[in-house]
C-alpha atoms as a PDB file:
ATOM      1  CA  UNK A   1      62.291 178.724 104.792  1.00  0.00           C
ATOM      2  CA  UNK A   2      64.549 177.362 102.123  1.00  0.00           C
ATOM      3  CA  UNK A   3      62.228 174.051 101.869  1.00  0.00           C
ATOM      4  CA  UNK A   4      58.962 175.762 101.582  1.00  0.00           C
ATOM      5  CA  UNK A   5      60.073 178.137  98.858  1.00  0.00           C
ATOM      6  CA  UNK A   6      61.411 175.137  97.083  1.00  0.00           C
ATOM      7  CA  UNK A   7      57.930 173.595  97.337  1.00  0.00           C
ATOM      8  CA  UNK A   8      56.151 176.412  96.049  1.00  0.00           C
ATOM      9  CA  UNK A   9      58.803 176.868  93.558  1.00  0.00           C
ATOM     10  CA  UNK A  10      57.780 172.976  92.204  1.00  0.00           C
ATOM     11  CA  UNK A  11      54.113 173.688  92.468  1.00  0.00           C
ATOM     12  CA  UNK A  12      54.409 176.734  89.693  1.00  0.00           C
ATOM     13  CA  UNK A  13      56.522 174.137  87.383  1.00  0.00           C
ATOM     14  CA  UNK A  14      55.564 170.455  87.898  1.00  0.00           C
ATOM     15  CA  UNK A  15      52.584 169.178  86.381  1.00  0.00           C
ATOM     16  CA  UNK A  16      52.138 166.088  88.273  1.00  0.00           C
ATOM     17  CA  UNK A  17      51.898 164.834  92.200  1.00  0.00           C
ATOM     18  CA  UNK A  18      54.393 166.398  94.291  1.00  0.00           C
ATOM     19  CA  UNK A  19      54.851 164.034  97.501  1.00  0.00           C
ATOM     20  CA  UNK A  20      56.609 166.219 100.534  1.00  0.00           C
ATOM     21  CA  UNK A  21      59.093 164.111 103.207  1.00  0.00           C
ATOM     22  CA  UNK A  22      59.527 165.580 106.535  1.00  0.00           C
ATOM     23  CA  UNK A  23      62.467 164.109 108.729  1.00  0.00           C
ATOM     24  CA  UNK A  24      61.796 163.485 112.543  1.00  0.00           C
ATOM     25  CA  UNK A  25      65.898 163.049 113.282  1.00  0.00           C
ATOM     26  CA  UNK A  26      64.951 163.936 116.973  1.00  0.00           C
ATOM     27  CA  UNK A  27      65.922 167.662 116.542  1.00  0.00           C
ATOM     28  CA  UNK A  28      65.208 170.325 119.457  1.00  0.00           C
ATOM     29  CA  UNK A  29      63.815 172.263 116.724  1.00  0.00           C
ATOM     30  CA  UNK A  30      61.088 169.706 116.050  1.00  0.00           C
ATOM     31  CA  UNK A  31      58.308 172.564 115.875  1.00  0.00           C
ATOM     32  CA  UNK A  32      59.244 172.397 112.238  1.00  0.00           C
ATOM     33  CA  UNK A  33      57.777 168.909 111.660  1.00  0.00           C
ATOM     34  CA  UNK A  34      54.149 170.766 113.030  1.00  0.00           C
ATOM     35  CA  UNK A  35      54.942 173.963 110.156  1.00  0.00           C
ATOM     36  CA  UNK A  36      55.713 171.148 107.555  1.00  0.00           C
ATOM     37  CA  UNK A  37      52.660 168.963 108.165  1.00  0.00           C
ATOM     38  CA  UNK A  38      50.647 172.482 107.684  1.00  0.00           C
ATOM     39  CA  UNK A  39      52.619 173.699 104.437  1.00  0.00           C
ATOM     40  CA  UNK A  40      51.796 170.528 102.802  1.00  0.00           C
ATOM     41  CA  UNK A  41      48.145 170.786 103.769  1.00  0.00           C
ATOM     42  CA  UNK A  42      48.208 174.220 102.677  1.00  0.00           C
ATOM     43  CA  UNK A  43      50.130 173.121  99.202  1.00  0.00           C
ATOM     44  CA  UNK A  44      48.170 170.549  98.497  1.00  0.00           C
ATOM     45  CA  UNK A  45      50.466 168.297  97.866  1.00  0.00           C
ATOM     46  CA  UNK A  46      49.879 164.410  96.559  1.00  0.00           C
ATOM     47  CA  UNK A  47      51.239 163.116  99.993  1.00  0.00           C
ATOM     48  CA  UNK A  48      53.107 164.204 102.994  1.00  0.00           C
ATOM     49  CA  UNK A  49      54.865 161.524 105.293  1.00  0.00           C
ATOM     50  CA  UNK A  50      57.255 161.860 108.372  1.00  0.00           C
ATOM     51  CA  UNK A  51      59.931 159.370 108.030  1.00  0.00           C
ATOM     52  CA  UNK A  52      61.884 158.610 111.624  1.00  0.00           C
ATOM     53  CA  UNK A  53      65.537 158.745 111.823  1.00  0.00           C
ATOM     54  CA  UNK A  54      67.061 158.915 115.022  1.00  0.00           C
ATOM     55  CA  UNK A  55      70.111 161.200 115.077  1.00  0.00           C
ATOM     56  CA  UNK A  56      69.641 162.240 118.939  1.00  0.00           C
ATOM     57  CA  UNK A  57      71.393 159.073 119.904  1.00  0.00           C
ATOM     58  CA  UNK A  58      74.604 160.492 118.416  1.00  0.00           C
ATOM     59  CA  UNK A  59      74.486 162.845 120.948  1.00  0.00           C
ATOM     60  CA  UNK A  60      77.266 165.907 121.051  1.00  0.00           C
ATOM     61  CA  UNK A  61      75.152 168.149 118.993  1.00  0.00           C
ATOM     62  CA  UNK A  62      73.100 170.964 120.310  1.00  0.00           C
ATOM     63  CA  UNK A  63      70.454 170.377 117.154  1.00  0.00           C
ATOM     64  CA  UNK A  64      69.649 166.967 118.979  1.00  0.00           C
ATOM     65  CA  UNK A  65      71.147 167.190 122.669  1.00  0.00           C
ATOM     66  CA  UNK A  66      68.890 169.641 124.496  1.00  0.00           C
ATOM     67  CA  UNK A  67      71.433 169.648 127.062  1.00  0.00           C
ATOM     68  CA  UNK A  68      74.299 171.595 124.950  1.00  0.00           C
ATOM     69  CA  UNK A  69      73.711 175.431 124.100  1.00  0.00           C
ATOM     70  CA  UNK A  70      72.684 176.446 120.631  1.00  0.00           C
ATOM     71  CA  UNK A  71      76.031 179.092 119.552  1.00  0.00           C
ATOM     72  CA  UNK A  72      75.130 182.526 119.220  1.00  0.00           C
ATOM     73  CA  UNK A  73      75.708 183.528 115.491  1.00  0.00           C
ATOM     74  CA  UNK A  74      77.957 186.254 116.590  1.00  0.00           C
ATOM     75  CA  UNK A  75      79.722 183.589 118.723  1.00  0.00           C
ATOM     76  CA  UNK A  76      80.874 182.054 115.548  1.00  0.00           C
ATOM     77  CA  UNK A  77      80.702 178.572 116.052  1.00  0.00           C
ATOM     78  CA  UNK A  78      77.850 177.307 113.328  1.00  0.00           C
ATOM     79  CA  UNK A  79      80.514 174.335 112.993  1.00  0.00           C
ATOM     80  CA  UNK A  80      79.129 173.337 116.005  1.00  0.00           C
ATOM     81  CA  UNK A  81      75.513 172.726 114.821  1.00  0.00           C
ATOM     82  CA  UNK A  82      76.814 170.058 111.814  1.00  0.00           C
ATOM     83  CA  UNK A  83      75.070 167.393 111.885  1.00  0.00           C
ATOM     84  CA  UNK A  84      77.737 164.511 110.482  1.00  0.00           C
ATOM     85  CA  UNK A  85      76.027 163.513 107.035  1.00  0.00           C
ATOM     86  CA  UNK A  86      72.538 164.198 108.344  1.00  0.00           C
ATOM     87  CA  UNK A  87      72.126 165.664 104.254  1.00  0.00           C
ATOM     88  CA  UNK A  88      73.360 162.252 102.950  1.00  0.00           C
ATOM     89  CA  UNK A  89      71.387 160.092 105.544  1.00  0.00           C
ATOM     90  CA  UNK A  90      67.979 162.817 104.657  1.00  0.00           C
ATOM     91  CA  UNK A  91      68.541 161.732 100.703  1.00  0.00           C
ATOM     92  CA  UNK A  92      68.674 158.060 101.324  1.00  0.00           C
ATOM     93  CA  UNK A  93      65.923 157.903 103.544  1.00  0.00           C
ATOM     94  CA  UNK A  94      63.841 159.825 101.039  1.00  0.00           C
ATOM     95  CA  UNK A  95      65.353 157.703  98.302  1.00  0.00           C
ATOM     96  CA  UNK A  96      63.959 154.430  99.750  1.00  0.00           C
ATOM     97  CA  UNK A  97      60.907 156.444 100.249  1.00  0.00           C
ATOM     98  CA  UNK A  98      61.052 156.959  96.744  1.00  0.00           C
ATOM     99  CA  UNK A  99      61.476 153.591  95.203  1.00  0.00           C
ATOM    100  CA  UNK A 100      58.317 152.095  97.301  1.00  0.00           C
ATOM    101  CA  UNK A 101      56.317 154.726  95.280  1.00  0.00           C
ATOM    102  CA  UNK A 102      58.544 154.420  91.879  1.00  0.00           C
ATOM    103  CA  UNK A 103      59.836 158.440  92.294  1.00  0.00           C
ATOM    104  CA  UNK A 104      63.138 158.951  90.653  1.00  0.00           C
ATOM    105  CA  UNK A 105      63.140 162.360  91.111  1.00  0.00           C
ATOM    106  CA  UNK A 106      64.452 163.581  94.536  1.00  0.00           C
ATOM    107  CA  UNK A 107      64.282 167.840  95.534  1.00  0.00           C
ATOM    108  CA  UNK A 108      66.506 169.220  98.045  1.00  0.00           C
ATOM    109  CA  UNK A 109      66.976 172.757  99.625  1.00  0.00           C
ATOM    110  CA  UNK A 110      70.688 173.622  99.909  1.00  0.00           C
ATOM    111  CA  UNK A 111      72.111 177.306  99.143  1.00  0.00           C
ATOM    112  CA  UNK A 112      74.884 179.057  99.149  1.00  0.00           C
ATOM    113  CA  UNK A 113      75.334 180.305 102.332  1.00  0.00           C
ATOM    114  CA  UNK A 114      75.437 177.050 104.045  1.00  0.00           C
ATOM    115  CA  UNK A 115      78.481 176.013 101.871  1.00  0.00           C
ATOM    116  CA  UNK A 116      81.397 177.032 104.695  1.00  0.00           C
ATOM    117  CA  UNK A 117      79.640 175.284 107.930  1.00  0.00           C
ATOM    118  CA  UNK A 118      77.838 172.787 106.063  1.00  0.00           C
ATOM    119  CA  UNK A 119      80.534 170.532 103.108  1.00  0.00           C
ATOM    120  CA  UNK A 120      77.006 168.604 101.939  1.00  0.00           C
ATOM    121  CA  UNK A 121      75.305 171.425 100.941  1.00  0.00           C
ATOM    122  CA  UNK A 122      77.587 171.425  97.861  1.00  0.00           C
ATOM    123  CA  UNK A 123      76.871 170.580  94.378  1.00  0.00           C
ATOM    124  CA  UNK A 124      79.696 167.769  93.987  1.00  0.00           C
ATOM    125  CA  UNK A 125      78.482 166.020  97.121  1.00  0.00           C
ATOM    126  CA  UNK A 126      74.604 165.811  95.689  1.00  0.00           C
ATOM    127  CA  UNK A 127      76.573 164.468  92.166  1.00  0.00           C
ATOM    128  CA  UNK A 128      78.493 162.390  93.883  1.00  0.00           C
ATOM    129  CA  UNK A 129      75.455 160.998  95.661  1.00  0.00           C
ATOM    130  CA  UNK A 130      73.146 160.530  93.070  1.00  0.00           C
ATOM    131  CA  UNK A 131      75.835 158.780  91.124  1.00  0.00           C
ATOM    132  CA  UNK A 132      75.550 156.348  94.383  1.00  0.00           C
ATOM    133  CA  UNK A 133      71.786 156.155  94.294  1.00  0.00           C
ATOM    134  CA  UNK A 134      71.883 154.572  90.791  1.00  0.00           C
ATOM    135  CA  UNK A 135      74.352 151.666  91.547  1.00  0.00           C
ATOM    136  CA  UNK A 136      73.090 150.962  94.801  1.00  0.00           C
ATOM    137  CA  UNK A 137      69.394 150.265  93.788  1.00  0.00           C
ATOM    138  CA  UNK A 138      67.928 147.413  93.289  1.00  0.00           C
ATOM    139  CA  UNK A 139      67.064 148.058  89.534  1.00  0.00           C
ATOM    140  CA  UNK A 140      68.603 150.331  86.902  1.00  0.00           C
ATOM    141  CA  UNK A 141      66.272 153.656  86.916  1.00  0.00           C
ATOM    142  CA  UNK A 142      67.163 157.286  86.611  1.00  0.00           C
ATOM    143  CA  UNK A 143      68.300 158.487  89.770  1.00  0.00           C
ATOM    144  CA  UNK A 144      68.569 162.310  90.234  1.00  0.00           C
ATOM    145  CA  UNK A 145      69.114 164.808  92.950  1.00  0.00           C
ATOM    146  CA  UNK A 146      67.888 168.424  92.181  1.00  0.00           C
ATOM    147  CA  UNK A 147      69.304 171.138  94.096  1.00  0.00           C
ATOM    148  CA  UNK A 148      68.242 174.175  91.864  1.00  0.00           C
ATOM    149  CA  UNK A 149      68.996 176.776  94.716  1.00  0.00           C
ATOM    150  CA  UNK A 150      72.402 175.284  95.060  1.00  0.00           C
ATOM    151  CA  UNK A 151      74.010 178.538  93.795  1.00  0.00           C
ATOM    152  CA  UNK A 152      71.733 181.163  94.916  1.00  0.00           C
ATOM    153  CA  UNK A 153      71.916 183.052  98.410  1.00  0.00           C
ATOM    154  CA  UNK A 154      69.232 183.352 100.837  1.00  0.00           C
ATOM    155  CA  UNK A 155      68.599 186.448 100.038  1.00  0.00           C
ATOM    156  CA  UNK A 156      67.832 185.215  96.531  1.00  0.00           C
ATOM    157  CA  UNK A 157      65.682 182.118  97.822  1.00  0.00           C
ATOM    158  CA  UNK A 158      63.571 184.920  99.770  1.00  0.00           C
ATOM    159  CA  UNK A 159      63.351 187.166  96.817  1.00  0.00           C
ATOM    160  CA  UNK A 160      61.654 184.124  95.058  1.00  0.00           C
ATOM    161  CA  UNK A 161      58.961 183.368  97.683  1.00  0.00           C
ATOM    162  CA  UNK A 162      58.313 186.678  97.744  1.00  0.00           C
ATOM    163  CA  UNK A 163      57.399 186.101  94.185  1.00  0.00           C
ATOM    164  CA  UNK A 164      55.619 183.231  93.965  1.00  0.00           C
ATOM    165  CA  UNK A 165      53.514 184.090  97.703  1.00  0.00           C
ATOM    166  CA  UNK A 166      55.433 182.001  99.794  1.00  0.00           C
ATOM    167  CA  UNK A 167      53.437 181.648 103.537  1.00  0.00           C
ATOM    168  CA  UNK A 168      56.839 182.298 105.136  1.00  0.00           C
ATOM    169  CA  UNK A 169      54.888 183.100 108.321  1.00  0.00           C
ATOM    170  CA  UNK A 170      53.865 179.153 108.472  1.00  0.00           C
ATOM    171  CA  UNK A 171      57.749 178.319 108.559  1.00  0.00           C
ATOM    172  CA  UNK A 172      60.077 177.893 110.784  1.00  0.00           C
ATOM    173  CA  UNK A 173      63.893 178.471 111.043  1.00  0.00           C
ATOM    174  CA  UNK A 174      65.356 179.025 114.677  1.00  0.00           C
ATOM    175  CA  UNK A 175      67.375 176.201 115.603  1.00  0.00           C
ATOM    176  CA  UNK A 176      66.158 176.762 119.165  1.00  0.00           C
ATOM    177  CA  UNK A 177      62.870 175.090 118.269  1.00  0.00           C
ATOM    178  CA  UNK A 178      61.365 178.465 119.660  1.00  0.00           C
ATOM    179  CA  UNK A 179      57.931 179.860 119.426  1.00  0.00           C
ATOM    180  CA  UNK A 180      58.829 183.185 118.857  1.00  0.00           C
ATOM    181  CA  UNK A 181      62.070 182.798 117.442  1.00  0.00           C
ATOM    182  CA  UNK A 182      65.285 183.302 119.262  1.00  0.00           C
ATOM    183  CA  UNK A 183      66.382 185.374 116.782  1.00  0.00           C
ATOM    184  CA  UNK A 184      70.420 185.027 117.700  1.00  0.00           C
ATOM    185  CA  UNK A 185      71.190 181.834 116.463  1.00  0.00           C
ATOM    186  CA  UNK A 186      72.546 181.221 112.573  1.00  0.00           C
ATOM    187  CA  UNK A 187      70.029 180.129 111.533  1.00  0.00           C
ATOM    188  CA  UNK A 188      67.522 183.366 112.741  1.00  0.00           C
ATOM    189  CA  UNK A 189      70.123 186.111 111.532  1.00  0.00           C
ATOM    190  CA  UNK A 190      70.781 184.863 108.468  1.00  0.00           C
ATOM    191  CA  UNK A 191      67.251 184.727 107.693  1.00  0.00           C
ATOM    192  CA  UNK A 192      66.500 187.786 108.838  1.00  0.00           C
ATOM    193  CA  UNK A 193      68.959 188.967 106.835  1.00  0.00           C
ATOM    194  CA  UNK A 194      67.954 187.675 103.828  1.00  0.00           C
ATOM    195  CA  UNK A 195      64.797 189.585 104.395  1.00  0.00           C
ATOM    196  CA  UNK A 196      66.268 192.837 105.169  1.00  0.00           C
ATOM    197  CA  UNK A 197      68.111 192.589 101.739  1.00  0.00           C
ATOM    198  CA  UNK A 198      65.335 192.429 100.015  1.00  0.00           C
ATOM    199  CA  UNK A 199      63.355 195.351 102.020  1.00  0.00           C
ATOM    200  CA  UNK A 200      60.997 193.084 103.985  1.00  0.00           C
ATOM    201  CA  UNK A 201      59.946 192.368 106.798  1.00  0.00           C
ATOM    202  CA  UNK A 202      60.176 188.408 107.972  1.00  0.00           C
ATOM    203  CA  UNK A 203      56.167 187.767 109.378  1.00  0.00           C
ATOM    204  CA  UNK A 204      58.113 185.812 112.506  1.00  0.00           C
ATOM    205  CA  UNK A 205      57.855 187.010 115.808  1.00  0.00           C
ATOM    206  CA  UNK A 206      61.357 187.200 117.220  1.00  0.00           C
ATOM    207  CA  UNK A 207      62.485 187.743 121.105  1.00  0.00           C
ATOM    208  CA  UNK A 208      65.638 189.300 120.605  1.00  0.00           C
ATOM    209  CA  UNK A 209      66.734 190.904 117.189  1.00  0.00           C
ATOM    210  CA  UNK A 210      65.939 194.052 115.072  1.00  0.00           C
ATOM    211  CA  UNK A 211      64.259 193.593 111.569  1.00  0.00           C
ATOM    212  CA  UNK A 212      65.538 196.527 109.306  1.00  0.00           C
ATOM    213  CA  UNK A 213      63.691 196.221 105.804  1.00  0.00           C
END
């Protein structure tokens, strides 16, 4: 959800090629590498390429171990779905990316909910990590992370695709990969919620859940 308003976001302001990365980190969710291949189509973007990174060999996480529950959000354990630097390991995979096609410019997703469970989804970390970018490359070039939803809720992010016509019923968000959504995980209340605050209905199909625009 977060992603794909971000993308639509950069189509009404940038003038040139927008080229969309997708990460295939081995995540039970991967249903959302099928609704990313489409949202690119649909955006039109420049290019759209699924880099591999293989995070399921970690193990001990129930985003990549299909063998470990996904918590309940009322269970209160969204600690439990961190990914260790999965955020940092995204940005330099998309950096390399990046310097094959001479892209300085890199656009990431995180808000303000996601600061408690998630530390990388904080501005510092992003400055931090850009400052990294430009000394570890192989020549001297502009590096930058934006994050320009860094600061705003999800309720905000959905208030913005609203906006702008975000397809939000091309995207997915349960972390249960499911098809329709679980819709008792985190990830599924909190965007439900974010829709209910702004007196809509989410277009998902949910198994479990009440929507209450």
């Amino acid at each position: 959800m977060d992603s794909t308003t971000l993308l639509w976001w950069l189509k009404a302001r940038q003038q040139g090629p927008i080229h969309a990365i997708s990460i295939d980190y081995g995540q039970r969710h991967r249903v959302e590498l099928e609704c990313a291949a489409r949202l690119a189509r649909r955006a039109e973007v420049a290019a759209h390429e699924t880099l591999a990174l293989d995070l399921a060999a970690l193990g001990g996480n129930p985003l990549t171990d299909p063998t470990l529950d996904v918590p309940t959000a009322e269970s209160k354990r969204q600690r439990d779905t961190v990914v260790p630097f999965r955020n940092m390991l995204f940005a330099t995979l998309a950096a390399a990316y990046c310097a094959t096609k001479g892209i300085t410019d890199l656009y990431m997703a995180p808000v303000k909910d996601d600061y408690a469970a998630y530390r990388d989804c904080r501005r510092p970390f992003y400055e931090s990590l850009e400052q990294s970018l430009r000394l570890g490359a192989a020549h001297e070039a502009p590096w930058a992370i934006h994050v320009p939803f860094v600061k705003l809720w999800k309720r905000d992010i959905v208030a913005v695709g609203l906006n702008l016509g975000v397809p939000y019923e091309e995207t997915h968000t349960c972390y249960e990969g499911l098809r329709p959504a679980c819709g008792v995980c985190d990830a599924c209340c909190e965007r439900l919620a974010a829709f209910a605050a702004n007196r809509a209905c989410d277009p998902l199909a949910y198994a479990a859940g009440e929507q209450t625009p």
